[in-house]
N, C-alpha and C. Protein backbone atom coordinates (compact mmCIF):
# COMPACT_ATOMS: atom_id res chain seq x y z
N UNK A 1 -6.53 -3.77 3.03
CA UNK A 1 -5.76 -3.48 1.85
C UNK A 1 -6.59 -2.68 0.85
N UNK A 2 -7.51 -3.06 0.29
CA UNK A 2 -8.57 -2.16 -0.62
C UNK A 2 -8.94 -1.58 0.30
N UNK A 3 -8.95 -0.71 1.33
CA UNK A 3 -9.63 0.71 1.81
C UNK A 3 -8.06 1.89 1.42
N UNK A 4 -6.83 1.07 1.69
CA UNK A 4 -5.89 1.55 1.65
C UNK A 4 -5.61 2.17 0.19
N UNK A 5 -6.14 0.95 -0.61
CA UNK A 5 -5.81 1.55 -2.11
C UNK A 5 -6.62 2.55 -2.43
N UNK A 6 -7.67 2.18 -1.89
CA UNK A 6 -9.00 3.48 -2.49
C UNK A 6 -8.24 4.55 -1.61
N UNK A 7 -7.71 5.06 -0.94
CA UNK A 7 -6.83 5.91 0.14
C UNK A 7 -6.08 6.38 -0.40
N UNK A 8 -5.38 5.88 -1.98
CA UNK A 8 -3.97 6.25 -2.90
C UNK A 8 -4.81 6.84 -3.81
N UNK A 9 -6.16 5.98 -3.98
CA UNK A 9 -6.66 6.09 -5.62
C UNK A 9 -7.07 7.85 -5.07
N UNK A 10 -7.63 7.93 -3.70
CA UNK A 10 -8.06 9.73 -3.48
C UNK A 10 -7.35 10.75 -3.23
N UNK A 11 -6.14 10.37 -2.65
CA UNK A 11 -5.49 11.27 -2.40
C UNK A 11 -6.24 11.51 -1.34
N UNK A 12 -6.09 10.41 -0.27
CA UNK A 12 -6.29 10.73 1.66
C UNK A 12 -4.88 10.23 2.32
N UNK A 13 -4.33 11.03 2.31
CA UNK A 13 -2.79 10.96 2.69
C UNK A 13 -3.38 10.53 4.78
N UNK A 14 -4.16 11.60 4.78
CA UNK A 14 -4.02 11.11 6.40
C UNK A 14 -5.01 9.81 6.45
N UNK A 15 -5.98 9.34 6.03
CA UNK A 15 -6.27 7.73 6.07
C UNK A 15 -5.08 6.92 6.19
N UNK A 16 -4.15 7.10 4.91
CA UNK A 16 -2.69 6.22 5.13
C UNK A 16 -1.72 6.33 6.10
N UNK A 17 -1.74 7.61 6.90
CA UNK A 17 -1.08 7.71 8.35
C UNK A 17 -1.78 7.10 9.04
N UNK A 18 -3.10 6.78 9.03
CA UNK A 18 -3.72 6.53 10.35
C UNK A 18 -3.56 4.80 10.33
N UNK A 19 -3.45 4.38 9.12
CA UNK A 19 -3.93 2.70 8.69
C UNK A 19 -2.32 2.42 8.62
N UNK A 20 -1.47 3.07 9.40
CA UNK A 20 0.15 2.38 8.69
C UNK A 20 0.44 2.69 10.60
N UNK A 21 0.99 1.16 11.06
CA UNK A 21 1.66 0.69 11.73
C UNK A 21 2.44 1.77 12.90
N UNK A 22 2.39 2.40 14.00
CA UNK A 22 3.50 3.66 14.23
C UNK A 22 4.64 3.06 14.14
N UNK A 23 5.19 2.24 14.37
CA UNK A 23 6.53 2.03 14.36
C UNK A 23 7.40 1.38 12.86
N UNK A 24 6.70 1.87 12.36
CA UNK A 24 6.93 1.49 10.51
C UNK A 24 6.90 2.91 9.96
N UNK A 25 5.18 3.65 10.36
CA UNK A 25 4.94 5.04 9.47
C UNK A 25 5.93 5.94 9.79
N UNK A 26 6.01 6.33 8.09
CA UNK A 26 6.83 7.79 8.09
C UNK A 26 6.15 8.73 8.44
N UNK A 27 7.06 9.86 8.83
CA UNK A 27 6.49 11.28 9.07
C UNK A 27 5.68 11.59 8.02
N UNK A 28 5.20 11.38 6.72
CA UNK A 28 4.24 11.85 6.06
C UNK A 28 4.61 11.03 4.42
N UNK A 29 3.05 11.21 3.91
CA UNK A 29 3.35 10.75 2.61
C UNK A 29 3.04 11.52 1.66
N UNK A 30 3.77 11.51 0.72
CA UNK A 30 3.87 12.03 -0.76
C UNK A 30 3.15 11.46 -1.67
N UNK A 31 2.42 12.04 -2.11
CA UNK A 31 1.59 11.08 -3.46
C UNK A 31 2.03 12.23 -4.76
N UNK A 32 2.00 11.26 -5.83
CA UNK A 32 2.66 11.92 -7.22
C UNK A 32 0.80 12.17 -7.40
N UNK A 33 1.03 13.39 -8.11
CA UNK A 33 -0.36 14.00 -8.61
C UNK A 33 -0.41 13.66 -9.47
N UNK A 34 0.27 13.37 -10.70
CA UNK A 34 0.07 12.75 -12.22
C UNK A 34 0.25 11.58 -12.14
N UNK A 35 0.26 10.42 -11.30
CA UNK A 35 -0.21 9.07 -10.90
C UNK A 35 -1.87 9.14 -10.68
N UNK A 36 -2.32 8.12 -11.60
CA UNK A 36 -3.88 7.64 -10.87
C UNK A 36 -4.28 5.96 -11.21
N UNK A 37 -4.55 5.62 -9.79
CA UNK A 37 -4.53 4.79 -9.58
C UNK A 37 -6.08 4.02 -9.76
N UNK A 38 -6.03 2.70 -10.68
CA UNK A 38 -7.42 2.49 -11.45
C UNK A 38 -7.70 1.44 -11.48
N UNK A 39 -6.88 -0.13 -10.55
CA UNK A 39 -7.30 -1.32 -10.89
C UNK A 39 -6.67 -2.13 -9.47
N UNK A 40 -7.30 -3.07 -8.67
CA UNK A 40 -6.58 -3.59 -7.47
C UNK A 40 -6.65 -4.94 -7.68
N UNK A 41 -5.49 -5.99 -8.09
CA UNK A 41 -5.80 -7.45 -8.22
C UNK A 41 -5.50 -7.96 -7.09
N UNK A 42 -6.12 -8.63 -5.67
CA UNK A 42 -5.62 -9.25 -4.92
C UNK A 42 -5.41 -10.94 -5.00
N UNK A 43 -3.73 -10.82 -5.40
CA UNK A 43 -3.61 -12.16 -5.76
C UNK A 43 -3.16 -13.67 -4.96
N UNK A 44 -2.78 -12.87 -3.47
CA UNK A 44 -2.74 -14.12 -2.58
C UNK A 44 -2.69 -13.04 -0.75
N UNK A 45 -3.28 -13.95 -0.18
CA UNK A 45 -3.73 -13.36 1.38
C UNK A 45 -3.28 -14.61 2.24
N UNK A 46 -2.71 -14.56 3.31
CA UNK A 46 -2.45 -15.44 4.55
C UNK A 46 -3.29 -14.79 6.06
N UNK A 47 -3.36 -15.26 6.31
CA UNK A 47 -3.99 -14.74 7.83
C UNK A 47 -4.82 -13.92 7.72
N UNK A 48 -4.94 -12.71 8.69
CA UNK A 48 -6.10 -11.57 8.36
C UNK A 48 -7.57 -12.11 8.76
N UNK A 49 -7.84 -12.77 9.77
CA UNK A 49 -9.11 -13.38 9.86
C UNK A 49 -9.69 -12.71 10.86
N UNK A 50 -10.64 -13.01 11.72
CA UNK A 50 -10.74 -12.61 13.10
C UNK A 50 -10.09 -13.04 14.27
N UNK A 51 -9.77 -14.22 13.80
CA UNK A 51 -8.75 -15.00 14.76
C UNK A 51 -7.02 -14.95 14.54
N UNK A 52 -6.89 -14.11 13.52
CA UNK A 52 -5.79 -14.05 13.53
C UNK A 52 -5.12 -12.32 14.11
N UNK A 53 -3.44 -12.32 14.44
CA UNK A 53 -3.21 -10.75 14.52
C UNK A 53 -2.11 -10.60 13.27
N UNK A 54 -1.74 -10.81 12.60
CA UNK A 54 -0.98 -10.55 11.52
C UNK A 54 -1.72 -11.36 10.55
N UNK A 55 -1.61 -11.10 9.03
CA UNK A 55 -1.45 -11.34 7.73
C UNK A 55 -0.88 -10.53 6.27
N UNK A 56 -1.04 -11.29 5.33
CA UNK A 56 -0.36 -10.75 4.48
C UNK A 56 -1.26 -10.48 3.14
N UNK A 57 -0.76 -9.87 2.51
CA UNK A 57 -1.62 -9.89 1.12
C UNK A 57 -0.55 -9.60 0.31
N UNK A 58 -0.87 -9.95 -1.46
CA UNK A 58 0.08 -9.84 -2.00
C UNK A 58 -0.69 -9.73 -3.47
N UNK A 59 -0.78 -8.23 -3.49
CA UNK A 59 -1.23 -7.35 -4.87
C UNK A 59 -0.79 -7.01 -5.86
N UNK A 60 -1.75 -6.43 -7.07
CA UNK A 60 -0.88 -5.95 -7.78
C UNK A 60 -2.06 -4.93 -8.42
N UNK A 61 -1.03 -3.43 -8.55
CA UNK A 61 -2.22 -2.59 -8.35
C UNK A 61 -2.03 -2.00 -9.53
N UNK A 62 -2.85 -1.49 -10.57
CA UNK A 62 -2.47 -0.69 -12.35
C UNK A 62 -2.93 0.78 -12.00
N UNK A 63 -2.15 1.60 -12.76
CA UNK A 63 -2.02 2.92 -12.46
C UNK A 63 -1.68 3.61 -13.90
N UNK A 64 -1.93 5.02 -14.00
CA UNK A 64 -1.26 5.42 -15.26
C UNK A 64 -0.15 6.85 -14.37
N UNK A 65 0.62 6.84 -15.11
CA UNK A 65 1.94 8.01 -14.50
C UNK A 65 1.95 9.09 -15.75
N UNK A 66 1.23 10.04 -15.61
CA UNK A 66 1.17 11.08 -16.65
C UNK A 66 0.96 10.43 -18.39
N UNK A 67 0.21 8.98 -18.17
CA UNK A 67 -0.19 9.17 -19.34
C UNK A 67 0.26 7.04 -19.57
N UNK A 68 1.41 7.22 -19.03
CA UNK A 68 2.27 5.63 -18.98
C UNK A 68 0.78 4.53 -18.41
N UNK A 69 0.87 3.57 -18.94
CA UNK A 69 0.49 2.61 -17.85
C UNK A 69 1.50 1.77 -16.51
N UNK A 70 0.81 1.75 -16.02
CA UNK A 70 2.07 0.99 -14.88
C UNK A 70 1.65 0.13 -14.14
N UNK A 71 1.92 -0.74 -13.48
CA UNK A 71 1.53 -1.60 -12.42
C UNK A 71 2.62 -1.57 -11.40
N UNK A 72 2.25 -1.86 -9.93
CA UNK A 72 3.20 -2.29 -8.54
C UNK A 72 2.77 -3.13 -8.00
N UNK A 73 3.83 -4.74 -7.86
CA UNK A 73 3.39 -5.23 -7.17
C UNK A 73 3.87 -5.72 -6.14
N UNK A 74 3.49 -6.18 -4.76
CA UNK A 74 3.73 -5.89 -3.64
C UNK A 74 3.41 -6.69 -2.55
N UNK A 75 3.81 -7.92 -2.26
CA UNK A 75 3.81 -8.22 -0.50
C UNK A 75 3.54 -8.08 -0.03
N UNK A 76 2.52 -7.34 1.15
CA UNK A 76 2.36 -6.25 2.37
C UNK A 76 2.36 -7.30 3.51
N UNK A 77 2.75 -6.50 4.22
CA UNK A 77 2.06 -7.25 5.89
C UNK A 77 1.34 -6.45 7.00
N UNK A 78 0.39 -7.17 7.33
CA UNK A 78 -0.29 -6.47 8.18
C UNK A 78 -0.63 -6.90 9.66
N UNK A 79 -0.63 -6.45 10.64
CA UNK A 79 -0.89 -6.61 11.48
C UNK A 79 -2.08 -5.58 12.72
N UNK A 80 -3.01 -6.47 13.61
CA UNK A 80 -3.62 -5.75 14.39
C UNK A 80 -3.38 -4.96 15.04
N UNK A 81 -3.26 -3.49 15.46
CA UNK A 81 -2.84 -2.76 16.26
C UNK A 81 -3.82 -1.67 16.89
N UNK A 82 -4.08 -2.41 18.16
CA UNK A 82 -5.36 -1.43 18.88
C UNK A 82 -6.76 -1.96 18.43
N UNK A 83 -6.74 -2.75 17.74
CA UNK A 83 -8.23 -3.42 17.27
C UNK A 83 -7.84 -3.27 15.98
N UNK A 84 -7.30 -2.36 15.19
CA UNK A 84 -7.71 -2.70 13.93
C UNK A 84 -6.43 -2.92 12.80
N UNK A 85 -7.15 -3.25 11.55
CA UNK A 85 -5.41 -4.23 11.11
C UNK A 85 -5.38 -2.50 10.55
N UNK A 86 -3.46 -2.99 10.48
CA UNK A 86 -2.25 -1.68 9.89
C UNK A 86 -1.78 -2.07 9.01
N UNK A 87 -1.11 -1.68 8.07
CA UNK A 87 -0.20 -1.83 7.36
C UNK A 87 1.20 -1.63 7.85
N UNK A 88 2.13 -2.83 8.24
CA UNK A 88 3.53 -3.11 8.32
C UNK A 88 4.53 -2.31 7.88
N UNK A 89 4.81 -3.24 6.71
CA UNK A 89 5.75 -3.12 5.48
C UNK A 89 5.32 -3.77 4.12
N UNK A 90 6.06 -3.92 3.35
CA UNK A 90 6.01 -5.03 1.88
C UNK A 90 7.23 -4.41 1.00
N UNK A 91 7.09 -5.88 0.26
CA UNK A 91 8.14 -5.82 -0.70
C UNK A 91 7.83 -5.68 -1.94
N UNK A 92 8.56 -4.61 -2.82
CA UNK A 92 7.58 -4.66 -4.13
C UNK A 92 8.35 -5.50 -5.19
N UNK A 93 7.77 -6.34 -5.45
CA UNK A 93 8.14 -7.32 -6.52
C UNK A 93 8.64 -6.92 -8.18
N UNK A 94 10.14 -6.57 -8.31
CA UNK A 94 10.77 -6.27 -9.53
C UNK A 94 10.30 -4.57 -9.54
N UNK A 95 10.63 -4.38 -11.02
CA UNK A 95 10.77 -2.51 -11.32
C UNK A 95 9.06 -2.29 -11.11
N UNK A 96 8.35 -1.27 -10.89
CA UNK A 96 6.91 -0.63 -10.65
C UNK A 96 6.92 0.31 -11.58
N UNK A 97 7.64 0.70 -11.96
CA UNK A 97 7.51 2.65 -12.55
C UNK A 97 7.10 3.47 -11.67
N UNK A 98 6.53 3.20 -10.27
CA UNK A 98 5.73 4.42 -9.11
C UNK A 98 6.34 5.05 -8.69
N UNK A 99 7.94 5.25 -9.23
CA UNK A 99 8.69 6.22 -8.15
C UNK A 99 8.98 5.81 -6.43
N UNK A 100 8.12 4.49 -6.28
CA UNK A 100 8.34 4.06 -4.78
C UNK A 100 9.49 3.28 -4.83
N UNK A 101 10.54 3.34 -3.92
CA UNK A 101 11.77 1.98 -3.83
C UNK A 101 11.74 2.13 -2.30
N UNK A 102 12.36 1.19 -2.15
CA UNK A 102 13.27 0.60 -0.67
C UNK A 102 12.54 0.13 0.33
N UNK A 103 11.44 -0.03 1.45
CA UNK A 103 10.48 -1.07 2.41
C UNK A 103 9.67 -0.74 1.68
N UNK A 104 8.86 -1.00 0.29
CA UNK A 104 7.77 -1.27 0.50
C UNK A 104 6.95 0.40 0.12
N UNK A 105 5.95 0.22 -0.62
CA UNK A 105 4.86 1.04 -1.18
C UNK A 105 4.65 1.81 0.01
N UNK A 106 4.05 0.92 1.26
CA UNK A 106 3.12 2.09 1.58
C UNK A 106 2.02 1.13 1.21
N UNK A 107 2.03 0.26 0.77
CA UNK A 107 0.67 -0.49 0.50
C UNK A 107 -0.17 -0.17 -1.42
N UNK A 108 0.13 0.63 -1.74
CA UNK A 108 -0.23 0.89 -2.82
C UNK A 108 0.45 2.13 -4.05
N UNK A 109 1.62 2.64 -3.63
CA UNK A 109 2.95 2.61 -4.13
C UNK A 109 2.69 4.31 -4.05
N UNK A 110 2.77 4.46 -2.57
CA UNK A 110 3.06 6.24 -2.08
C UNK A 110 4.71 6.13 -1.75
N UNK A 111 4.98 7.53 -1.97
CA UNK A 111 6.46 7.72 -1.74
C UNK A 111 6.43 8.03 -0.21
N UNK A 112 7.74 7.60 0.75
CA UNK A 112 7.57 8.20 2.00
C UNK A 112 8.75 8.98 2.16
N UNK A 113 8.09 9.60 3.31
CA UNK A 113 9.32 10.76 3.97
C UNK A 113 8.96 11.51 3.91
């Protein structure tokens, strides 16, 4: 999850293709350029161990949008795929301001499609 965010905070669009699930990832992601992303609270995790193949985390990440402050927060799920964990899906918990709606950020609130 934090390699993913540091992945939003740079603007590495293909890190986030490579770390997102194939049968979840979209054809490509969109990141808003006047979004920057500046704070990662991880506030609850299930699974994700070595012994496990799925878990979850459930963040909440602060951002400014041309100037706004904002926060998204978000559910994710993850699972092992090929050795290493992916990002699923998640649910983002109430309004974000990120411009992201409908499955889920993306892990740290990229637009998809």
């Amino acid at each position: 999850m934090r390699s993913r965010f540091s992945a939003f905070a740079v603007g590495d669009t293909a890190y986030l293709l490579r770390s997102w699930h194939p049968g979840t990832r979209p054809p490509r992601v969109d990141l808003d350029a006047g979004q920057r992303w500046g704070r990662l609270e991880i506030l609850a995790t299930t699974g994700g161990t070595a012994f496990h193949t799925t878990g979850t985390v459930t963040f909440r990440a602060h951002f400014t949008s041309r100037g706004k402050p904002g926060e998204l927060c978000e559910h994710s799920r993850f699972e092992r795929y090929e050795g290493a964990w992916v990002y699923v899906d998640g649910a983002v918990d109430g309004p974000d301001d990120s411009g992201s709606r409908g499955g889920g950020s993306g892990g740290a609130g990229g637009t998809q499609g």
